[in-house]
PDB file of N, CA and C in Angstrom:
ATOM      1  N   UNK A   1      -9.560   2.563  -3.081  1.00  0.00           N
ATOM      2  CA  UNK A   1      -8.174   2.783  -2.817  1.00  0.00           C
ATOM      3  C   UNK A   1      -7.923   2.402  -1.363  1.00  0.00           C
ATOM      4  N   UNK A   2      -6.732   1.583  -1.122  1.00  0.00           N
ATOM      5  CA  UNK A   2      -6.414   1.588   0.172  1.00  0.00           C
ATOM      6  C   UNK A   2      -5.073   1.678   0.799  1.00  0.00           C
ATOM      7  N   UNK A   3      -4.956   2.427   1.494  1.00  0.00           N
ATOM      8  CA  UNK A   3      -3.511   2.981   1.639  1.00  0.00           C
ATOM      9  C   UNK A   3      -2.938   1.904   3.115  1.00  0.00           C
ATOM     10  N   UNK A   4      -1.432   1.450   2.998  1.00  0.00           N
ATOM     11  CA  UNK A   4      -1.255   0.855   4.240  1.00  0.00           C
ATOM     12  C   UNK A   4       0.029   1.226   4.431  1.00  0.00           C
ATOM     13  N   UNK A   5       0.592   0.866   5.879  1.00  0.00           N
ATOM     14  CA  UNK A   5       1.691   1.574   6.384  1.00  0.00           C
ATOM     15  C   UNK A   5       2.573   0.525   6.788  1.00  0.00           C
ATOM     16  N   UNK A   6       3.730   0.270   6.634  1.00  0.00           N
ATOM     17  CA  UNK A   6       4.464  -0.672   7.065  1.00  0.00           C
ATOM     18  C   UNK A   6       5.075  -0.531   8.853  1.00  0.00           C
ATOM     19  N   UNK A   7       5.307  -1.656   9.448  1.00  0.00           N
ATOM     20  CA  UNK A   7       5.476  -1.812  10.620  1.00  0.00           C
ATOM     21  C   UNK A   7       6.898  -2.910  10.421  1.00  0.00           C
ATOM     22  N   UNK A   8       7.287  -3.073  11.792  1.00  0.00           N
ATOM     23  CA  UNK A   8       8.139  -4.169  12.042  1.00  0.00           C
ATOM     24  C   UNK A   8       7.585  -4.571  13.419  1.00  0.00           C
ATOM     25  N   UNK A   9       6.787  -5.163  13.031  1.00  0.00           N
ATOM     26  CA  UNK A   9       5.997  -5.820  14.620  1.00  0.00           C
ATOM     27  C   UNK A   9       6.485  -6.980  14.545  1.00  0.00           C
ATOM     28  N   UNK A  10       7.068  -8.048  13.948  1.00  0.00           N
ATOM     29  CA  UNK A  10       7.361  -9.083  14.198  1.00  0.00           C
ATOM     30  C   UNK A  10       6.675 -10.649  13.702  1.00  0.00           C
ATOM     31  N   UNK A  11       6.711 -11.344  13.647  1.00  0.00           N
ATOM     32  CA  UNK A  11       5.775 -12.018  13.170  1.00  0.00           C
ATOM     33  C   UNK A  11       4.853 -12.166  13.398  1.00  0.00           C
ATOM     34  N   UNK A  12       3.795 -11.977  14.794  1.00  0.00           N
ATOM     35  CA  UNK A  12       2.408 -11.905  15.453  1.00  0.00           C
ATOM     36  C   UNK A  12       2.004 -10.423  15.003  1.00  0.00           C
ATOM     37  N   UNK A  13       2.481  -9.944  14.049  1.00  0.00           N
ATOM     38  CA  UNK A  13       1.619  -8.358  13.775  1.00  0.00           C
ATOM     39  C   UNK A  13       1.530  -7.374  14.801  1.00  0.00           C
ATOM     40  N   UNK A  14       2.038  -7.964  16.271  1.00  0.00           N
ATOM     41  CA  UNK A  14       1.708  -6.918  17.633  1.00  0.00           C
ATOM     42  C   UNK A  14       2.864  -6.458  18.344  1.00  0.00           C
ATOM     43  N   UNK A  15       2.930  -5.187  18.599  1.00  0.00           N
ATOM     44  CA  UNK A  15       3.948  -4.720  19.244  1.00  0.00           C
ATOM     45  C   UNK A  15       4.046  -5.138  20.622  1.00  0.00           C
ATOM     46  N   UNK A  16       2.629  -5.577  21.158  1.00  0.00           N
ATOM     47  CA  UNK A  16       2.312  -5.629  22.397  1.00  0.00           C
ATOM     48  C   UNK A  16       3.049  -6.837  23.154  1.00  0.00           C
ATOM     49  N   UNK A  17       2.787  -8.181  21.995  1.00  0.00           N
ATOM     50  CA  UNK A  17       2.875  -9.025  22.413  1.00  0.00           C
ATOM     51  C   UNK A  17       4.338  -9.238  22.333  1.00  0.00           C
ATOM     52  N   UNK A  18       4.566  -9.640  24.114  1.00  0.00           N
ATOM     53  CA  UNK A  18       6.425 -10.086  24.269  1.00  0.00           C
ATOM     54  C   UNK A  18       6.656 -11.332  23.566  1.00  0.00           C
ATOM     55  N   UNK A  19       5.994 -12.072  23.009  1.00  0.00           N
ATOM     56  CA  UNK A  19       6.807 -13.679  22.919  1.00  0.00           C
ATOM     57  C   UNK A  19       7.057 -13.061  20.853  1.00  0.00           C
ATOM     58  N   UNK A  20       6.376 -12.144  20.639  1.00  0.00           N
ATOM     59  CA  UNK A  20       6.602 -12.433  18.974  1.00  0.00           C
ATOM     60  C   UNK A  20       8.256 -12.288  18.234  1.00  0.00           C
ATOM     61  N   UNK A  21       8.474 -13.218  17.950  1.00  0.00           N
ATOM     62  CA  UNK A  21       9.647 -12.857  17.577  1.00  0.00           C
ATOM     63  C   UNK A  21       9.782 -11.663  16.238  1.00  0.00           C
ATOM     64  N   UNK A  22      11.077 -11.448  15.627  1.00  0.00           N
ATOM     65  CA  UNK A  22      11.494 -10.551  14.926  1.00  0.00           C
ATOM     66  C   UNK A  22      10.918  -8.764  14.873  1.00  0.00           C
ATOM     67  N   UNK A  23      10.281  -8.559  16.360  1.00  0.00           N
ATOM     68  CA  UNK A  23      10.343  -7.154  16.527  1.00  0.00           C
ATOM     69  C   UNK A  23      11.526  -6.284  16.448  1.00  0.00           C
ATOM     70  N   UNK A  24      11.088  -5.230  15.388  1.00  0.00           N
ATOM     71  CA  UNK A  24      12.439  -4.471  15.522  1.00  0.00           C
ATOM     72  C   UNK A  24      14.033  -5.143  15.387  1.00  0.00           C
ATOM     73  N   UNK A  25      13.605  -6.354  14.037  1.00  0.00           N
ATOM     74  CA  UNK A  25      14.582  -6.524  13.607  1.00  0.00           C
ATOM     75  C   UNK A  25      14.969  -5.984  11.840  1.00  0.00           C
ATOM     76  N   UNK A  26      14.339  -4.990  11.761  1.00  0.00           N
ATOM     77  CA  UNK A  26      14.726  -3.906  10.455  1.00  0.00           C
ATOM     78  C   UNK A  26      14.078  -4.479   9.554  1.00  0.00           C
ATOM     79  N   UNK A  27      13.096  -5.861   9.370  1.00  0.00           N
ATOM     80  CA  UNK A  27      12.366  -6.125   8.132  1.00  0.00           C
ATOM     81  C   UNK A  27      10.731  -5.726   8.462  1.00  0.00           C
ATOM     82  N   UNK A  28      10.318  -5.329   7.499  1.00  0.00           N
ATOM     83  CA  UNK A  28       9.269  -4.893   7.672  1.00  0.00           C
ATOM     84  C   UNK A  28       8.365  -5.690   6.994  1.00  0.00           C
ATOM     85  N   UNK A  29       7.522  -6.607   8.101  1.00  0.00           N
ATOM     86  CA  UNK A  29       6.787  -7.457   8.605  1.00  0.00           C
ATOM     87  C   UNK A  29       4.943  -7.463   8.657  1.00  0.00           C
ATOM     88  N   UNK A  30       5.094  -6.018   8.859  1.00  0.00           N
ATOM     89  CA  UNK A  30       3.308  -6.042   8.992  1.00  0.00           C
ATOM     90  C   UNK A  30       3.325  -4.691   8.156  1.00  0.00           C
ATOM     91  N   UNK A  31       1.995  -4.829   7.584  1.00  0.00           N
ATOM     92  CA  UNK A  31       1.136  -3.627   6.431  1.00  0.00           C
ATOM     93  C   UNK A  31      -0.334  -3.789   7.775  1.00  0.00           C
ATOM     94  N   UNK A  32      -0.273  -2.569   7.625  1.00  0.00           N
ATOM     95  CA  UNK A  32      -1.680  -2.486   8.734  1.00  0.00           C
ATOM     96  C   UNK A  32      -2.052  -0.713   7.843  1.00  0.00           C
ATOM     97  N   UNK A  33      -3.674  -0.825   8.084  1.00  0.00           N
ATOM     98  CA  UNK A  33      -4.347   0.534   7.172  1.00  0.00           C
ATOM     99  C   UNK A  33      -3.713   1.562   8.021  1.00  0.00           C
ATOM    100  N   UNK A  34      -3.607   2.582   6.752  1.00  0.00           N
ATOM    101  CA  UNK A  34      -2.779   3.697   7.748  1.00  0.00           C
ATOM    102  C   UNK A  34      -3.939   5.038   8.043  1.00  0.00           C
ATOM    103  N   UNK A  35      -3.692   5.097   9.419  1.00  0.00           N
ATOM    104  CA  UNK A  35      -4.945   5.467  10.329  1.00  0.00           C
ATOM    105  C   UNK A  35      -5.142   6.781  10.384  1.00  0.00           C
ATOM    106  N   UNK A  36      -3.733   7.646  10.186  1.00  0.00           N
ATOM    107  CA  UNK A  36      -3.157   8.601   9.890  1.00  0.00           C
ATOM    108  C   UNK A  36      -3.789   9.457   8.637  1.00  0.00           C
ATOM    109  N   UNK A  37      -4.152   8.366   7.707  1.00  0.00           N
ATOM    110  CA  UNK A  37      -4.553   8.935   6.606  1.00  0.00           C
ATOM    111  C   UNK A  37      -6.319   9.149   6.242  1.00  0.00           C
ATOM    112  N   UNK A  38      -7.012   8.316   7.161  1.00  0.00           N
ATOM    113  CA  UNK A  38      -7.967   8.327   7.153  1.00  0.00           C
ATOM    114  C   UNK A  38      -8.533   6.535   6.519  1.00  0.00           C
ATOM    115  N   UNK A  39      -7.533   6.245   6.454  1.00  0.00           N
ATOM    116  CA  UNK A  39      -7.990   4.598   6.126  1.00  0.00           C
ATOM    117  C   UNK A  39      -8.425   3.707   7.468  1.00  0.00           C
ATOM    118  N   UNK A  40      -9.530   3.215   7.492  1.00  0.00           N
ATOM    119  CA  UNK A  40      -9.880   2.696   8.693  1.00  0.00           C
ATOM    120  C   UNK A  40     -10.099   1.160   8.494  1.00  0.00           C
ATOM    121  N   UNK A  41      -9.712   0.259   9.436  1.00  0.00           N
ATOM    122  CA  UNK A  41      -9.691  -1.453   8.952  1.00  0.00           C
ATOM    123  C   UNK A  41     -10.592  -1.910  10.344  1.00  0.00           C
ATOM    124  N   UNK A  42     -11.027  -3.160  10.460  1.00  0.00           N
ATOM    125  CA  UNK A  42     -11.680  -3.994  11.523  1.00  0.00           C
ATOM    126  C   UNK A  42     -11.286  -5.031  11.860  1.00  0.00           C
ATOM    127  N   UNK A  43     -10.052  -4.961  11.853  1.00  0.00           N
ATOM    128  CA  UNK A  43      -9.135  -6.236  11.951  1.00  0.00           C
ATOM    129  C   UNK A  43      -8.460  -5.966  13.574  1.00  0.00           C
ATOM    130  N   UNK A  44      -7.246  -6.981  13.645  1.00  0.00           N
ATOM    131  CA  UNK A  44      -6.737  -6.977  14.727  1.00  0.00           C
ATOM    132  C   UNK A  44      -5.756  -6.050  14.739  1.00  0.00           C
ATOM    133  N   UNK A  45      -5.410  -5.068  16.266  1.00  0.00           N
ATOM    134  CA  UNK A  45      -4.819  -3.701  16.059  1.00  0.00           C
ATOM    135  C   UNK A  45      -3.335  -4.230  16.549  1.00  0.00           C
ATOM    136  N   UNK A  46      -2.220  -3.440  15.753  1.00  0.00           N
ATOM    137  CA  UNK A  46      -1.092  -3.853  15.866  1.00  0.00           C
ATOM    138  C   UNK A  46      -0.256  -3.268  17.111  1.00  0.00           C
ATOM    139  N   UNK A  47      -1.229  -2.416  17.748  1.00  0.00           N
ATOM    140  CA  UNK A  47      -0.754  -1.866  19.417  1.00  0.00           C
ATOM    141  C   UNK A  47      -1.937  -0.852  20.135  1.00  0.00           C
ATOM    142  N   UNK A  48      -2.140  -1.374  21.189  1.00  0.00           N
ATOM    143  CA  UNK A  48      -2.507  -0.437  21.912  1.00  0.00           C
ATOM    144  C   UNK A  48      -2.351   0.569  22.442  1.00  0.00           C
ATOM    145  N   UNK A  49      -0.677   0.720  22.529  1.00  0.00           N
ATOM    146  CA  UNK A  49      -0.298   1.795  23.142  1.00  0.00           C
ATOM    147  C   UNK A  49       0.349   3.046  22.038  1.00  0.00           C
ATOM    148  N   UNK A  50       1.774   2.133  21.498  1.00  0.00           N
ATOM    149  CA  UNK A  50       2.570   2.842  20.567  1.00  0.00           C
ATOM    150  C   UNK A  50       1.706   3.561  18.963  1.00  0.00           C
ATOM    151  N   UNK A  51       0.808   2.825  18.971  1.00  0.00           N
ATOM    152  CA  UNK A  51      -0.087   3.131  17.183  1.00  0.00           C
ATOM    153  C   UNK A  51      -1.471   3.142  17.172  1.00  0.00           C
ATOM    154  N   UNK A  52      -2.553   3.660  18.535  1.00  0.00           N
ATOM    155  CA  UNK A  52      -3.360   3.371  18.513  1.00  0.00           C
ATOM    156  C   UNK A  52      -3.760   4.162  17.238  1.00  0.00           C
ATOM    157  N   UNK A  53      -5.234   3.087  16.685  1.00  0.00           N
ATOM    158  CA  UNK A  53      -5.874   3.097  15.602  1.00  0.00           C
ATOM    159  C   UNK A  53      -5.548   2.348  14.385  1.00  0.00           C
ATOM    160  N   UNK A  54      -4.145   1.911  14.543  1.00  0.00           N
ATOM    161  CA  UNK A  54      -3.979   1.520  13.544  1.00  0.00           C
ATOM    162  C   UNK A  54      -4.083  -0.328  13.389  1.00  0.00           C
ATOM    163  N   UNK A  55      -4.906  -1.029  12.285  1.00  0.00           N
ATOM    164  CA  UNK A  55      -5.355  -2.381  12.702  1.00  0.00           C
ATOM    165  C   UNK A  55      -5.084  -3.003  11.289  1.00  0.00           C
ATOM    166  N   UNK A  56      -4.834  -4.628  11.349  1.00  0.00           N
ATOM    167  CA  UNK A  56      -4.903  -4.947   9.990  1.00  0.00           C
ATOM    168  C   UNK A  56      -5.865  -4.796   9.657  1.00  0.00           C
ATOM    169  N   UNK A  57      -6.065  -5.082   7.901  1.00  0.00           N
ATOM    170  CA  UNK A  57      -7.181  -5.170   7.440  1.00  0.00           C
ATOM    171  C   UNK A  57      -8.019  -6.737   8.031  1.00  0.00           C
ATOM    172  N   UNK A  58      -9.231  -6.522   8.093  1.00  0.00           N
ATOM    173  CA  UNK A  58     -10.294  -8.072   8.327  1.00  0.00           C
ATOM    174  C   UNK A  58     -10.254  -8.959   7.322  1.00  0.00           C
ATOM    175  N   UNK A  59     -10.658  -8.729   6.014  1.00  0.00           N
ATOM    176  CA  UNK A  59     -10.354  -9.150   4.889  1.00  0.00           C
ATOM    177  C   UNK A  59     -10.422  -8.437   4.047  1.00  0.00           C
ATOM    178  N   UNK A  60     -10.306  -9.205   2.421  1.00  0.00           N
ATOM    179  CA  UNK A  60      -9.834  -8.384   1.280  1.00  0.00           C
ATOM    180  C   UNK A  60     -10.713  -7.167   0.701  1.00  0.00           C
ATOM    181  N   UNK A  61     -11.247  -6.954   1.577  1.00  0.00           N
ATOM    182  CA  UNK A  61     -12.710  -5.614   0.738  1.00  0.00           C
ATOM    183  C   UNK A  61     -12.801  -4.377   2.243  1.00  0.00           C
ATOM    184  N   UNK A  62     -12.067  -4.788   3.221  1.00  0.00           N
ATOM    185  CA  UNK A  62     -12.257  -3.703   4.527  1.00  0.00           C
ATOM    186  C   UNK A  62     -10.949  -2.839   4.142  1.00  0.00           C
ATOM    187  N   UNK A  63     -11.434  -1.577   4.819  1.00  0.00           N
ATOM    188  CA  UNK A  63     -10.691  -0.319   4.741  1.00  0.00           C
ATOM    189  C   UNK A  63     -10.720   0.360   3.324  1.00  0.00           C
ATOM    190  N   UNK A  64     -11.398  -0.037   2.522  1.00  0.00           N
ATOM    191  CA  UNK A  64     -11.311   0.638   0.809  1.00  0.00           C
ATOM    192  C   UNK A  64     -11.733   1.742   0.856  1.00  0.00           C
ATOM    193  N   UNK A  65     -11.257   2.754   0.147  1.00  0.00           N
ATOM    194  CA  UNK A  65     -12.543   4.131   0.578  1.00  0.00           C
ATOM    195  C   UNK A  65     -12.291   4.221  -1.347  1.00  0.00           C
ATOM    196  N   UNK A  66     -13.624   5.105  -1.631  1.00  0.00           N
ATOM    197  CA  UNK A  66     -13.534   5.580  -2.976  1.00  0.00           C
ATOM    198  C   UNK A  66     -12.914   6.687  -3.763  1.00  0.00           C
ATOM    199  N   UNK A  67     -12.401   6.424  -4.552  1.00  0.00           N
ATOM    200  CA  UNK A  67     -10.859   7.059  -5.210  1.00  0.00           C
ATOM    201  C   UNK A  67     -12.015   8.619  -6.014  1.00  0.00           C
ATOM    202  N   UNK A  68     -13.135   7.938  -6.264  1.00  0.00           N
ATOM    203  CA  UNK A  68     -14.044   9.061  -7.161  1.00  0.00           C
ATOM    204  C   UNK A  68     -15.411   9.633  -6.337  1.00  0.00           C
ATOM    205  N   UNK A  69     -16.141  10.215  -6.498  1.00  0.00           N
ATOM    206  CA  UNK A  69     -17.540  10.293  -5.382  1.00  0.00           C
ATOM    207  C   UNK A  69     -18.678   9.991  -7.073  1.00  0.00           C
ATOM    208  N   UNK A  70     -19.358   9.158  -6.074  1.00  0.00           N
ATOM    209  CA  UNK A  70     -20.356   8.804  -6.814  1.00  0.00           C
ATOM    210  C   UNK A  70     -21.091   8.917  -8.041  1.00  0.00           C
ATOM    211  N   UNK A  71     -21.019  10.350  -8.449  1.00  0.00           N
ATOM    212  CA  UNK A  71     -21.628  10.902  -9.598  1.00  0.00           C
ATOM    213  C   UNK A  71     -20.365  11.002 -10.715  1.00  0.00           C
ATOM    214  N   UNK A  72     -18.892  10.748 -10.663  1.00  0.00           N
ATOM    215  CA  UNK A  72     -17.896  10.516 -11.524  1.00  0.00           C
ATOM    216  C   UNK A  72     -18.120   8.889 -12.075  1.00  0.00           C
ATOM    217  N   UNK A  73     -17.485   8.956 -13.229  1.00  0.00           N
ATOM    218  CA  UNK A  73     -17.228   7.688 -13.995  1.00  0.00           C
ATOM    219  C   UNK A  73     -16.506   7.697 -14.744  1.00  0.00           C
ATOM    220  N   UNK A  74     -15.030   7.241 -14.977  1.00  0.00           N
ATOM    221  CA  UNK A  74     -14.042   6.538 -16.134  1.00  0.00           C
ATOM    222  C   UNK A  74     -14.406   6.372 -16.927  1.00  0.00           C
ATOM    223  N   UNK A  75     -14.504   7.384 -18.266  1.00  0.00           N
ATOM    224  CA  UNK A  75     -14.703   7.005 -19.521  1.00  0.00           C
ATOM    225  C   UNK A  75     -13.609   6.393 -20.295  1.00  0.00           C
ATOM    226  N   UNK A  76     -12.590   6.588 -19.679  1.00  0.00           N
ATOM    227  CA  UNK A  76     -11.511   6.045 -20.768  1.00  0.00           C
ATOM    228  C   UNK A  76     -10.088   5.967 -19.273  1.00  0.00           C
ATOM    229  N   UNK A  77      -8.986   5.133 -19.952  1.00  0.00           N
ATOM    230  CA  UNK A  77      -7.758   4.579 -18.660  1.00  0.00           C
ATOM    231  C   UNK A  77      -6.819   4.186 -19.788  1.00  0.00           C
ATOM    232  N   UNK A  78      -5.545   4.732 -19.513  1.00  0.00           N
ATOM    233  CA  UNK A  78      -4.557   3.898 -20.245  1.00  0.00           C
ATOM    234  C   UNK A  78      -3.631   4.289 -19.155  1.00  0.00           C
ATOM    235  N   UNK A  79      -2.831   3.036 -19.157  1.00  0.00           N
ATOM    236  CA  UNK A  79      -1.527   2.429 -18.035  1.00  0.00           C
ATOM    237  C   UNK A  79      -0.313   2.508 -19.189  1.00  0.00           C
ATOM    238  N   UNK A  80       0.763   3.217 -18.603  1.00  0.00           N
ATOM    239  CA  UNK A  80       1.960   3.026 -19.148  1.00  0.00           C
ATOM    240  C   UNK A  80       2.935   2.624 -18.597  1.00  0.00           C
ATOM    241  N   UNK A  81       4.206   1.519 -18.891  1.00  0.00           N
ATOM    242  CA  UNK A  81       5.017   1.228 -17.828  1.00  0.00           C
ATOM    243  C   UNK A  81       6.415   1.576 -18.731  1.00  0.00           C
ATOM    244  N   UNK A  82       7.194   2.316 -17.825  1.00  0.00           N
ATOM    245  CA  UNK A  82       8.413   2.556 -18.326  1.00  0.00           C
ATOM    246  C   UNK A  82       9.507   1.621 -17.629  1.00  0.00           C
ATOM    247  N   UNK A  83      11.012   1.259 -18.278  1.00  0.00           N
ATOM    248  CA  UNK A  83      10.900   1.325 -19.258  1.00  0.00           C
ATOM    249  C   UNK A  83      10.307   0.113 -19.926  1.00  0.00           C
ATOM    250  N   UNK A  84      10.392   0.263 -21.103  1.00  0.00           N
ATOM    251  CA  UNK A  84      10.114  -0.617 -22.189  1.00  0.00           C
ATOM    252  C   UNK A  84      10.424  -1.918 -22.169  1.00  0.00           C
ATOM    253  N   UNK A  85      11.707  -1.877 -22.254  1.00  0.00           N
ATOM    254  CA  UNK A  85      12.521  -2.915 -21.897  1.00  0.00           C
ATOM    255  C   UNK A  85      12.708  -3.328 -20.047  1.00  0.00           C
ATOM    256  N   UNK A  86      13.039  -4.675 -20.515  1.00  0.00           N
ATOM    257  CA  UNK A  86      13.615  -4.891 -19.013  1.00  0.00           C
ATOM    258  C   UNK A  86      14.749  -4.520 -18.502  1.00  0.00           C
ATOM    259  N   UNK A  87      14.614  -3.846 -17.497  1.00  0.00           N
ATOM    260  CA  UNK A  87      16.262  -3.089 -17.303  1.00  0.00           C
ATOM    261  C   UNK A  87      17.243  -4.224 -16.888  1.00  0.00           C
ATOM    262  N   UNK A  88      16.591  -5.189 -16.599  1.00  0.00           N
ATOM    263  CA  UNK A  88      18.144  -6.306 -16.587  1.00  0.00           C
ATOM    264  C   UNK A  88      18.452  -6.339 -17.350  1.00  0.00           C
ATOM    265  N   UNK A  89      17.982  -6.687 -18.723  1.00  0.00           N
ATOM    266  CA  UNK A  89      18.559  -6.833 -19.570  1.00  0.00           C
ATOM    267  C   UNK A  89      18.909  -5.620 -20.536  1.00  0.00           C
ATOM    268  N   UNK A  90      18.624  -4.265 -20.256  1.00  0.00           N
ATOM    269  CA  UNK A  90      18.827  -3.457 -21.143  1.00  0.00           C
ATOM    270  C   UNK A  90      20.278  -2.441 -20.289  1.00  0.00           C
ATOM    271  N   UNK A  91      21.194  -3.294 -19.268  1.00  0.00           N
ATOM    272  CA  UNK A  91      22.255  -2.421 -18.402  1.00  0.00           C
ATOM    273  C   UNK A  91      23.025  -1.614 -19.634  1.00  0.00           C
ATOM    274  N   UNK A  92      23.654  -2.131 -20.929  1.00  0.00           N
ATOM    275  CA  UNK A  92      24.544  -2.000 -21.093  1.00  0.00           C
ATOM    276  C   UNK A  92      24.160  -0.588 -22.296  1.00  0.00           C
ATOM    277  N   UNK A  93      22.261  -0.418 -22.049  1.00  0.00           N
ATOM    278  CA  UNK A  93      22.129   0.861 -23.088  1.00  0.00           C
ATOM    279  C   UNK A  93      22.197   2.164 -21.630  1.00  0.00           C
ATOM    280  N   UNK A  94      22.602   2.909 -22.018  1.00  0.00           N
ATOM    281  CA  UNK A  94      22.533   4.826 -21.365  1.00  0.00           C
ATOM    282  C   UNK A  94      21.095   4.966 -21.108  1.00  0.00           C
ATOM    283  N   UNK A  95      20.448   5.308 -21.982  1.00  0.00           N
ATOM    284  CA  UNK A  95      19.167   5.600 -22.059  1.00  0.00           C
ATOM    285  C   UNK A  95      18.015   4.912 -21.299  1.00  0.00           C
ATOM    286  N   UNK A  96      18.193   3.704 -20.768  1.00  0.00           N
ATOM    287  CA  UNK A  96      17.100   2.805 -20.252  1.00  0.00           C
ATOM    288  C   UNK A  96      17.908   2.443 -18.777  1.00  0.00           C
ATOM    289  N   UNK A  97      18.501   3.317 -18.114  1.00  0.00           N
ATOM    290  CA  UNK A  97      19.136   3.321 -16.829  1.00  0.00           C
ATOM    291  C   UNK A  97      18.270   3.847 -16.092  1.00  0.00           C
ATOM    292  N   UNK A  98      16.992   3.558 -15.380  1.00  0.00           N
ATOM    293  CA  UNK A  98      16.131   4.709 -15.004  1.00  0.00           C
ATOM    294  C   UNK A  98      15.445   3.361 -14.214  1.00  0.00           C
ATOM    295  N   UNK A  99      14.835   3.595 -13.351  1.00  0.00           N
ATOM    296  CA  UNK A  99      14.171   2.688 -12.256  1.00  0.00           C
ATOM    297  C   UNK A  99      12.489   2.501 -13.233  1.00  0.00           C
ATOM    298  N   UNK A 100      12.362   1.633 -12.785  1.00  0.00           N
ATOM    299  CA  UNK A 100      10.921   1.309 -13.491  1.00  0.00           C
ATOM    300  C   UNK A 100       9.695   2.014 -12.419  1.00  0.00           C
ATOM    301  N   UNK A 101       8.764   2.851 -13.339  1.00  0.00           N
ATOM    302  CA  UNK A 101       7.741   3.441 -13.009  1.00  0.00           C
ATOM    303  C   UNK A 101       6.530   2.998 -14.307  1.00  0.00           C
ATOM    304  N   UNK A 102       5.396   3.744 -13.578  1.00  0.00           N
ATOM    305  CA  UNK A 102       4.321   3.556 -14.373  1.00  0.00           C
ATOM    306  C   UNK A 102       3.422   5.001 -14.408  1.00  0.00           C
ATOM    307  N   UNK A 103       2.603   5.374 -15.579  1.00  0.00           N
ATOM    308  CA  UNK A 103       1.848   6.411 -15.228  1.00  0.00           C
ATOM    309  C   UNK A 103      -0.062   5.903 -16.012  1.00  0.00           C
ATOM    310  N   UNK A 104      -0.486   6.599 -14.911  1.00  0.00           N
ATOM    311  CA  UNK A 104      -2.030   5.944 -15.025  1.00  0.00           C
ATOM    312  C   UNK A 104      -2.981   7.220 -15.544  1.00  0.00           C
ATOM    313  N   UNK A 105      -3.112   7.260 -17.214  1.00  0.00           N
ATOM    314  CA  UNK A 105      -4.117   8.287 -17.577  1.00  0.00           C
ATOM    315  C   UNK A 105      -5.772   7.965 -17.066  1.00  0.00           C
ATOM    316  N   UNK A 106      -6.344   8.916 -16.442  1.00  0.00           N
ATOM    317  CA  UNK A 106      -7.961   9.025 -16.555  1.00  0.00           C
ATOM    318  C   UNK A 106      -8.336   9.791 -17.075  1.00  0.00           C
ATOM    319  N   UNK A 107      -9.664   9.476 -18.036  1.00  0.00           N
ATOM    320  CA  UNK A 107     -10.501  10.287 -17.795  1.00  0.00           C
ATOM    321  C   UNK A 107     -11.821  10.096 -17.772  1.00  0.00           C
ATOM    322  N   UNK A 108     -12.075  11.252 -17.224  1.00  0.00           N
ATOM    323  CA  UNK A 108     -13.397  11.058 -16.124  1.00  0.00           C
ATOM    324  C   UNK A 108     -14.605  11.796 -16.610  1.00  0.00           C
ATOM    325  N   UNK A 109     -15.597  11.625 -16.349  1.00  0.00           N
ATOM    326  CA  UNK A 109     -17.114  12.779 -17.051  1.00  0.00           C
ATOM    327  C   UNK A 109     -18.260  12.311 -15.926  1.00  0.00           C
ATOM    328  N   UNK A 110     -19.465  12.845 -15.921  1.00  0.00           N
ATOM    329  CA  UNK A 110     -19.845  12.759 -15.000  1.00  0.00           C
ATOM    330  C   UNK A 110     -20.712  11.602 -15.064  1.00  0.00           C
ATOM    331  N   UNK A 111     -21.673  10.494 -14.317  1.00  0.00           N
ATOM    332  CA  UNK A 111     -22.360   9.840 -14.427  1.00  0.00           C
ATOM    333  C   UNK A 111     -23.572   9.962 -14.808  1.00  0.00           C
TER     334      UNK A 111
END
């Protein structure tokens, strides 16, 4: 699992740096591991001053931590996505007015 936190650093990912453009122009620009939570990355840090700790990820496998401890194992997973339909195309029913979510069954036994 890896959790990340959104920023508006701008296009260079750094708060630090003066030349990056679109700092703190309300789009949110950089995902950096959130440090806060205990997610830790080895990448380049998006401030020294304002966010220390917090860094992109290095690449696609840094900052992961494990969702289970070792001796668990997934015997079984089913994914559900609501709704059913596509809500573009389903505006004109009552019933399927609802933002799209998903829910993720486990279960788990020991290894």
């Amino acid at each position: 699992m890896l959790k990340l936190r959104g920023f508006d650093a701008g296009n260079n990912h750094n708060f630090d740096v003066n030349t990056s453009s679109g700092v703190y122009d309300g789009k949110i620009d950089t995902r950096a591991c959130d440090y806060a939570q205990g997610f830790i990355c080895h990448g380049d840090t998006i401030s020294t001053t304002l966010y220390d700790g917090y860094k992109l990820a290095s690449g696609v496998d840094d900052g992961w931590v494990n969702l289970f401890q070792k001796n668990i194992t997934i015997a079984d997973w089913n994914l559900i996505i609501y709704p059913t339909k596509n809500p573009h195309y389903a505006l004109a029913e009552d019933g399927l007015q609802i933002n799209p979510y998903f829910t993720i069954n486990l279960t788990s036994k020991l290894y």
